[in-house]
Protein backbone atom coordinates (compact mmCIF):
# COMPACT_ATOMS: atom_id res chain seq x y z
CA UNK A 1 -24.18 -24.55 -15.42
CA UNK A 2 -23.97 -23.75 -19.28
CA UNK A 3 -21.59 -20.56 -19.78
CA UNK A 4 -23.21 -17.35 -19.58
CA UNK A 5 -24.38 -14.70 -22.63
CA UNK A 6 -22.14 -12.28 -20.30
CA UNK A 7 -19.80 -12.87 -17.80
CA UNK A 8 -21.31 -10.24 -16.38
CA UNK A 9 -24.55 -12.41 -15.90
CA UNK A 10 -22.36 -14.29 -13.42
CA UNK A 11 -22.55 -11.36 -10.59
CA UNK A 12 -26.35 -10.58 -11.05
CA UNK A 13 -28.32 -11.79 -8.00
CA UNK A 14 -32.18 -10.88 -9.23
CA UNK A 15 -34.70 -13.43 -7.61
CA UNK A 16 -31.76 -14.06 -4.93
CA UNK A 17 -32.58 -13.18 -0.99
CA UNK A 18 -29.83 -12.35 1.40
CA UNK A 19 -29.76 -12.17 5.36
CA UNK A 20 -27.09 -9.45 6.38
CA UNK A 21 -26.58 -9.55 10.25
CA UNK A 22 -24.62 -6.13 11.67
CA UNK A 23 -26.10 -4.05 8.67
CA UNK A 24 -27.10 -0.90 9.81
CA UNK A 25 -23.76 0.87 9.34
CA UNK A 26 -20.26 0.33 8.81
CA UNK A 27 -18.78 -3.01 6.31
CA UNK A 28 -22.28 -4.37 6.75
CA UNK A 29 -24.41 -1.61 5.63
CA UNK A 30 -21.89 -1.58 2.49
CA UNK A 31 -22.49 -4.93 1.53
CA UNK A 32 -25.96 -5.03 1.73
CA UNK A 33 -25.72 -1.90 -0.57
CA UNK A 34 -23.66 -4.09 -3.31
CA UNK A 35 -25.98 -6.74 -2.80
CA UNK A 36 -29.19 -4.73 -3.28
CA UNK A 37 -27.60 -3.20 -6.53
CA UNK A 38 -26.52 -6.52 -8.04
CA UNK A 39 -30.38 -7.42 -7.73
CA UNK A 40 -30.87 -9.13 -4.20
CA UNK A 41 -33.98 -8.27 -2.12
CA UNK A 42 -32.55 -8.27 1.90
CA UNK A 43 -33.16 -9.20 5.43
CA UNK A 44 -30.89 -7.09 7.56
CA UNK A 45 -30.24 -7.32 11.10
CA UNK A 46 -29.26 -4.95 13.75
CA UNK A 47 -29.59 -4.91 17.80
CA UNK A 48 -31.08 -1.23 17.82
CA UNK A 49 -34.53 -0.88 16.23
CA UNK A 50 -33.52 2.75 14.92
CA UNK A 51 -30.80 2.45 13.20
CA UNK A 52 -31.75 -1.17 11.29
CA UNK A 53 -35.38 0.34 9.85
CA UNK A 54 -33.12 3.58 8.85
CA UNK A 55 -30.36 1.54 7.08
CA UNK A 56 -33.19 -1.02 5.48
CA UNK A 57 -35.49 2.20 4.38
CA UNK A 58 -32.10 4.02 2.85
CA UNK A 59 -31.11 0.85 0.83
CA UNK A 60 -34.14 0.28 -0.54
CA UNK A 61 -35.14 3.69 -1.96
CA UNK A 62 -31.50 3.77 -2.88
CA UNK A 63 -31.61 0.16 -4.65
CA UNK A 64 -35.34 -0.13 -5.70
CA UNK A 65 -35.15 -4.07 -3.96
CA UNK A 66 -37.24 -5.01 -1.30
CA UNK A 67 -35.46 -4.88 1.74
CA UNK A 68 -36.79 -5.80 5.37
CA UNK A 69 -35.13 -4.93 8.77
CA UNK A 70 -34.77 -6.42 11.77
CA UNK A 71 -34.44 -6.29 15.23
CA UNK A 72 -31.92 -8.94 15.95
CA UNK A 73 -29.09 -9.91 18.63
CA UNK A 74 -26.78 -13.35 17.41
CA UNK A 75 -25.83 -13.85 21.13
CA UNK A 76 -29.66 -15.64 21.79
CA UNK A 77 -30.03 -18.23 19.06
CA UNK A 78 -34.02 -17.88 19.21
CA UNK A 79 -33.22 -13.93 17.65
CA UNK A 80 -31.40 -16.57 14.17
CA UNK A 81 -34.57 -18.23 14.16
CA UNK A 82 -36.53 -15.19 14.00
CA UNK A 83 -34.60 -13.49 11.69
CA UNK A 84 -34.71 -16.55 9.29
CA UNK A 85 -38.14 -16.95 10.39
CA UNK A 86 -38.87 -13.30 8.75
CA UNK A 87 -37.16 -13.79 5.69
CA UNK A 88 -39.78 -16.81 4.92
CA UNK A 89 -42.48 -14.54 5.43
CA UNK A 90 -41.24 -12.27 2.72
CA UNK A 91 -39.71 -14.51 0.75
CA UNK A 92 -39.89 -18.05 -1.14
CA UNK A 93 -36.20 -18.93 0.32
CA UNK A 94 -33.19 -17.61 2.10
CA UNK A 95 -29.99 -17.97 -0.69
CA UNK A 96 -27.22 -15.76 1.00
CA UNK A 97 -25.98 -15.38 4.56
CA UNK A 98 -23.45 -12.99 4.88
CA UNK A 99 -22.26 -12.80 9.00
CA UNK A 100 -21.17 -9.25 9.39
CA UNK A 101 -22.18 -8.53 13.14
CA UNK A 102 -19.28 -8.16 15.10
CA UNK A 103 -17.55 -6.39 18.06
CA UNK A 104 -13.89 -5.27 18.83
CA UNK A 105 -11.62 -4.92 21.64
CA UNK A 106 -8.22 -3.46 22.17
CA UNK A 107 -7.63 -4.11 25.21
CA UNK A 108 -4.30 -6.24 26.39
CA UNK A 109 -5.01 -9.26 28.47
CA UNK A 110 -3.81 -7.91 31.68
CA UNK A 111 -6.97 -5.30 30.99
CA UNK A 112 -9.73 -7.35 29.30
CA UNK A 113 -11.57 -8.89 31.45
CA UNK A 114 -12.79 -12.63 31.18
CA UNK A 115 -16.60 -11.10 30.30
CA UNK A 116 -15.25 -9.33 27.70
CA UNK A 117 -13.78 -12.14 26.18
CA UNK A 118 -16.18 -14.18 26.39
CA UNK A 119 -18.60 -10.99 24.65
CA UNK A 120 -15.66 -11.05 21.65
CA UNK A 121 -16.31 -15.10 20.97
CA UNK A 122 -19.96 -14.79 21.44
CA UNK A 123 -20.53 -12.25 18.86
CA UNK A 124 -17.98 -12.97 16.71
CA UNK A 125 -17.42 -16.46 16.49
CA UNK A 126 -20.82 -18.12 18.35
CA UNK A 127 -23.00 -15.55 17.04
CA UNK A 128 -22.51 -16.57 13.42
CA UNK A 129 -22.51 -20.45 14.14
CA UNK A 130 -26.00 -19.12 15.52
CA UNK A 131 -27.10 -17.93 11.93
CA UNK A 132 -25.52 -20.78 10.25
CA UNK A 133 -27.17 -23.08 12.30
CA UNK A 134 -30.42 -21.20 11.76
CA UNK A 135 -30.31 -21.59 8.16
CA UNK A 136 -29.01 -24.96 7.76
CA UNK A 137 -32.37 -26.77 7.08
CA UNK A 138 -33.47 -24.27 5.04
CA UNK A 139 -30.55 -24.72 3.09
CA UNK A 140 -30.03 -28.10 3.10
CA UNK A 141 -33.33 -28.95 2.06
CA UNK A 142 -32.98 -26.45 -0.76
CA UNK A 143 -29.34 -28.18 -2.07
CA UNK A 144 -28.14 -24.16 -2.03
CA UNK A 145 -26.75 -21.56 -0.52
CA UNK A 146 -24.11 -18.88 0.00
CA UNK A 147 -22.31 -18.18 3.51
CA UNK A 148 -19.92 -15.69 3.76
CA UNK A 149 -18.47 -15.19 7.23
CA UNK A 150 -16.81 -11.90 7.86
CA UNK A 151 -13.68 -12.60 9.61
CA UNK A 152 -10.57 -10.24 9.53
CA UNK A 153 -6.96 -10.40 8.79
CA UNK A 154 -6.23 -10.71 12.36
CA UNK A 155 -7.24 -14.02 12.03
CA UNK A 156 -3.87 -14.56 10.07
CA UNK A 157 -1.77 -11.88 12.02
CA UNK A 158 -1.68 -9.72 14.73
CA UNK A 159 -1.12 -6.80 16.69
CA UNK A 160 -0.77 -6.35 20.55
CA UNK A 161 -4.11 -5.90 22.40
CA UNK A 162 -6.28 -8.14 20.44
CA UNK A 163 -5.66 -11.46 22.17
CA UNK A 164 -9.98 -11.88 22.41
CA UNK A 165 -10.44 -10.45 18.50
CA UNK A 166 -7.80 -12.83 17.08
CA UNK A 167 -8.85 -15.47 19.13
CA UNK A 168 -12.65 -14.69 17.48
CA UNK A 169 -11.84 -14.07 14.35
CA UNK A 170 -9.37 -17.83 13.84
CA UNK A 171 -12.40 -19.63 14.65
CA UNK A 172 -14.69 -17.86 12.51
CA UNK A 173 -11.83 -19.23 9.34
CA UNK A 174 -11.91 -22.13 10.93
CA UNK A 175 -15.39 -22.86 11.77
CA UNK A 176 -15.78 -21.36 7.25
CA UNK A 177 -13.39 -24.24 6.36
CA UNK A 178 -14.91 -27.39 8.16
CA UNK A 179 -18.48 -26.05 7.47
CA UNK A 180 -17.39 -25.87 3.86
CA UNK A 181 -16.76 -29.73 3.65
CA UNK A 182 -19.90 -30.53 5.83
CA UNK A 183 -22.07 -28.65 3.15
CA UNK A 184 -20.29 -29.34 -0.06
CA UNK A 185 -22.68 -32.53 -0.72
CA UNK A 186 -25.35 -29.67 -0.59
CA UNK A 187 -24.10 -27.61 -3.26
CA UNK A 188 -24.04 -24.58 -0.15
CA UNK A 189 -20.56 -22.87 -0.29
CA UNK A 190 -19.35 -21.71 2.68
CA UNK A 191 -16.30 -18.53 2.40
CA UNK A 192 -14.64 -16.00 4.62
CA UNK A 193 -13.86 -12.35 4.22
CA UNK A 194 -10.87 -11.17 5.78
CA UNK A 195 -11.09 -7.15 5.78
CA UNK A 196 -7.44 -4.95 7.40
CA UNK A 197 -8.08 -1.33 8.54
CA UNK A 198 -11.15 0.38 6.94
CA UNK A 199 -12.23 3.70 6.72
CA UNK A 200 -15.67 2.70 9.19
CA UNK A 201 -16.91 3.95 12.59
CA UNK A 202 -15.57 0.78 14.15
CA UNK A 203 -11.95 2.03 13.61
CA UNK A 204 -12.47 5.66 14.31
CA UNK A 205 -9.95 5.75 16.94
CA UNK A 206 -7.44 4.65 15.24
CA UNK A 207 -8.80 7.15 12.10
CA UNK A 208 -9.04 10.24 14.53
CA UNK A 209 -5.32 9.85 15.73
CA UNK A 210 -2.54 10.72 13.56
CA UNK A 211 0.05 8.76 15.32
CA UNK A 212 -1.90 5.49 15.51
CA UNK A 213 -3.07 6.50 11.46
CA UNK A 214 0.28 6.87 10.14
CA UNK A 215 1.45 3.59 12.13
CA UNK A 216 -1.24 1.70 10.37
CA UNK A 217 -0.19 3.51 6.72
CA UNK A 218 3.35 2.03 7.30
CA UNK A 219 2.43 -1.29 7.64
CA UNK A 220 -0.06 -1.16 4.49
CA UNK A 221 1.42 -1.46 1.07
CA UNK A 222 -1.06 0.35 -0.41
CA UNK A 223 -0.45 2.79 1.62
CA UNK A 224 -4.31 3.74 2.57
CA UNK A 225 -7.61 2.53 4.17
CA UNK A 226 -9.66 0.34 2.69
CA UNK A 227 -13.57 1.59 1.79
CA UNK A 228 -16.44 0.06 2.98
CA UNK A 229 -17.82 0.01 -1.04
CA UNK A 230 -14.97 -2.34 -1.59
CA UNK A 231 -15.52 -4.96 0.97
CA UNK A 232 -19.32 -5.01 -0.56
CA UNK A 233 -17.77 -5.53 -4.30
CA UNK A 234 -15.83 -8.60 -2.93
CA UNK A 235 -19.31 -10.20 -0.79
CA UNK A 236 -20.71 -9.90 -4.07
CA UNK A 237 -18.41 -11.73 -5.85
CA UNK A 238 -18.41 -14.58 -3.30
CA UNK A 239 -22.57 -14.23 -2.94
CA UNK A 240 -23.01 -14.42 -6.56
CA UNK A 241 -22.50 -17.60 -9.14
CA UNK A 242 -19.46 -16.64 -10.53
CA UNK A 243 -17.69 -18.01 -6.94
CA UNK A 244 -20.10 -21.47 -6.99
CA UNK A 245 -16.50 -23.50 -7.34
CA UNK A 246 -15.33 -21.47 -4.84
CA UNK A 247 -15.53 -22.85 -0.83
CA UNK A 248 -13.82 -22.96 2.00
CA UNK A 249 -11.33 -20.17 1.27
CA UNK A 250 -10.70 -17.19 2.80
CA UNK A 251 -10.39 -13.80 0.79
CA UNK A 252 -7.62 -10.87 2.39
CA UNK A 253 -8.84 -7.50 1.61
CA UNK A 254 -5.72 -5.61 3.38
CA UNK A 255 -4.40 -3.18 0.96
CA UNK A 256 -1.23 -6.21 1.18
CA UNK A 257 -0.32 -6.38 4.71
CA UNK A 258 -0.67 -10.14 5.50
CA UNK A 259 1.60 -10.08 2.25
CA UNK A 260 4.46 -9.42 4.03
C-alpha cells in the first residue's frame, strides 16, 4: 500500500462492512457508533429483537450508513451463519468482525454453578469461534479481513469471583493469537481488545456502590472509568488500515491497571 494523501485516510472505512455481535447497548453499541462514523455500513447483532432494530435504527439516522440489525444468539452456530448470511444480502462482502457479545459473572466458585460456567465459555469464548468460523470462507476467499475479539483485562489479571470470566476471556487472547498465524497467509488480521472497568450497564453494580466504586478508583491509575466512546476509537483503529501490520496482539484499555 502506497502512503496515504492523509494519514488520516488511514482510519476511513467508506465501502467497508462490519458485523458487530452484542451491539445493541453497552461497549458494542459504542463501537458500532465509531465504526458507522469512520464510514462503515453495519450488521449488528443482538438476542432481543427490540433492542437490536432500536440500536441499528439510532446509528443509522445518527451516522447516515446503512446499518442492518439482527436477531442473533452466538451460542447456536446456525444464528453465525445467518447473521453472515444477512450481511451478503446487503452487501458485496463482510470486511470487519468485531466479537463484542459477552456475559459476566461474579460469582466465587463455591457459588457458580457448573451451568454457569459453562454459559461464561459459551458466550464468551465459543460464541466468537462461532462468528469466526462463520466468516472464514468468506474471508479467506476474499484474501481480507479484520477480527477484533473483545476480550478484557481479566484475561491478564484478576480479581476474586471471576474464576468462569477469566477463564473466558484467556481463551478468547489465546484463541486471537493462534488464529492470527492461521490467517496471516490471507492477509485477515486477527486482534484483541482488552477493556478494565467502564462506565456501561454491564458494570452498574459495581457503578451504583460507592464502596465497590472507590475500590476500583484505587486500583486505576487514571483514577476513573473508562467510556464506552473510547473503546469504539480504539476498534477503529484496529478495524481500519492503519493497523494492517498489526495481528495477533492484544490492546489494554485500563486507565493503567495491568501496568502495575
Amino acid at each position: 500500500m502506497s502512503n496515504p494523501t492523509s494519514i488520516l485516510d488511514l482510519f476511513r472505512l467508506e465501502g467497508k462492512t462490519a458485523i458487530i455481535t452484542g451491539a445493541s447497548k453497552g461497549l458494542g453499541e459504542a463501537i458500532a457508533i465509531a465504526l458507522a462514523q469512520a464510514g462503515a455500513n453495519l450488521i449488528l447483532a443482538s438476542r432481543t429483537e427490540s433492542e437490536i432494530k432500536a440500536s441499528a435504527e439510532r446509528i443509522a439516522e445518527m451516522t447516515g450508513r446503512l446499518v442492518v440489525g439482527v436477531v442473533a444468539d452466538v451460542r447456536l452456530y446456525e444464528y453465525c451463519v445467518r447473521v453472515v448470511g444477512v450481511g451478503l444480502e446487503h452487501f458485496p462482502q463482510i470486511d470487519i468482525l468485531v466479537n463484542s457479545a459477552g456475559v459476566n459473572n461474579r460469582k466465587p466458585i463455591h457459588e457458580l454453578s457448573v451451568s454457569e460456567f459453562e454459559d461464561l465459555i459459551d458466550i464468551n469464548l465459543t460464541g466468537s469461534y462461532r462468528m469466526c468460523k462463520a466468516c472464514t470462507e468468506g474471508f479467506m476467499q476474499q484474501r481480507s479481513g479484520k477480527v477484533i475479539n473483545l476480550s478484557s483485562m481479566l484475561d491478564r489479571v484478576t480479581i476474586p469471583g471471576r474464576t468462569g470470566y477469566s477463564a473466558s476471556k484467556a481463551g478468547v487472547l489465546m484463541m486471537t493469537k493462534a488464529l492470527a498465524l492461521e490467517w496471516a497467509p490471507y492477509n485477515i488480521q486477527v486482534n484483541a481488545l482488552s477493556p478494565g472497568p467502564f462506565a456501561t450497564p454491564l458494570n452498574r453494580v459495581i457503578l451504583e456502590d460507592p464502596q465497590r466504586s472507590r475500590e476500583f478508583l484505587q486500583k486505576i491509575p487514571l483514577g476513573r472509568f473508562g467510556e464506552p466512546y473510547e473503546v469504539g476509537a480504539a476498534v477503529l483503529y484496529l478495524a481500519s488500515p492503519a493497523a494492517n501490520f498489526v495481528t495477533g496482539t492484544t490492546l489494554y484499555i485500563d486507565g493503567g491497571w495491568t501496568a502495575q
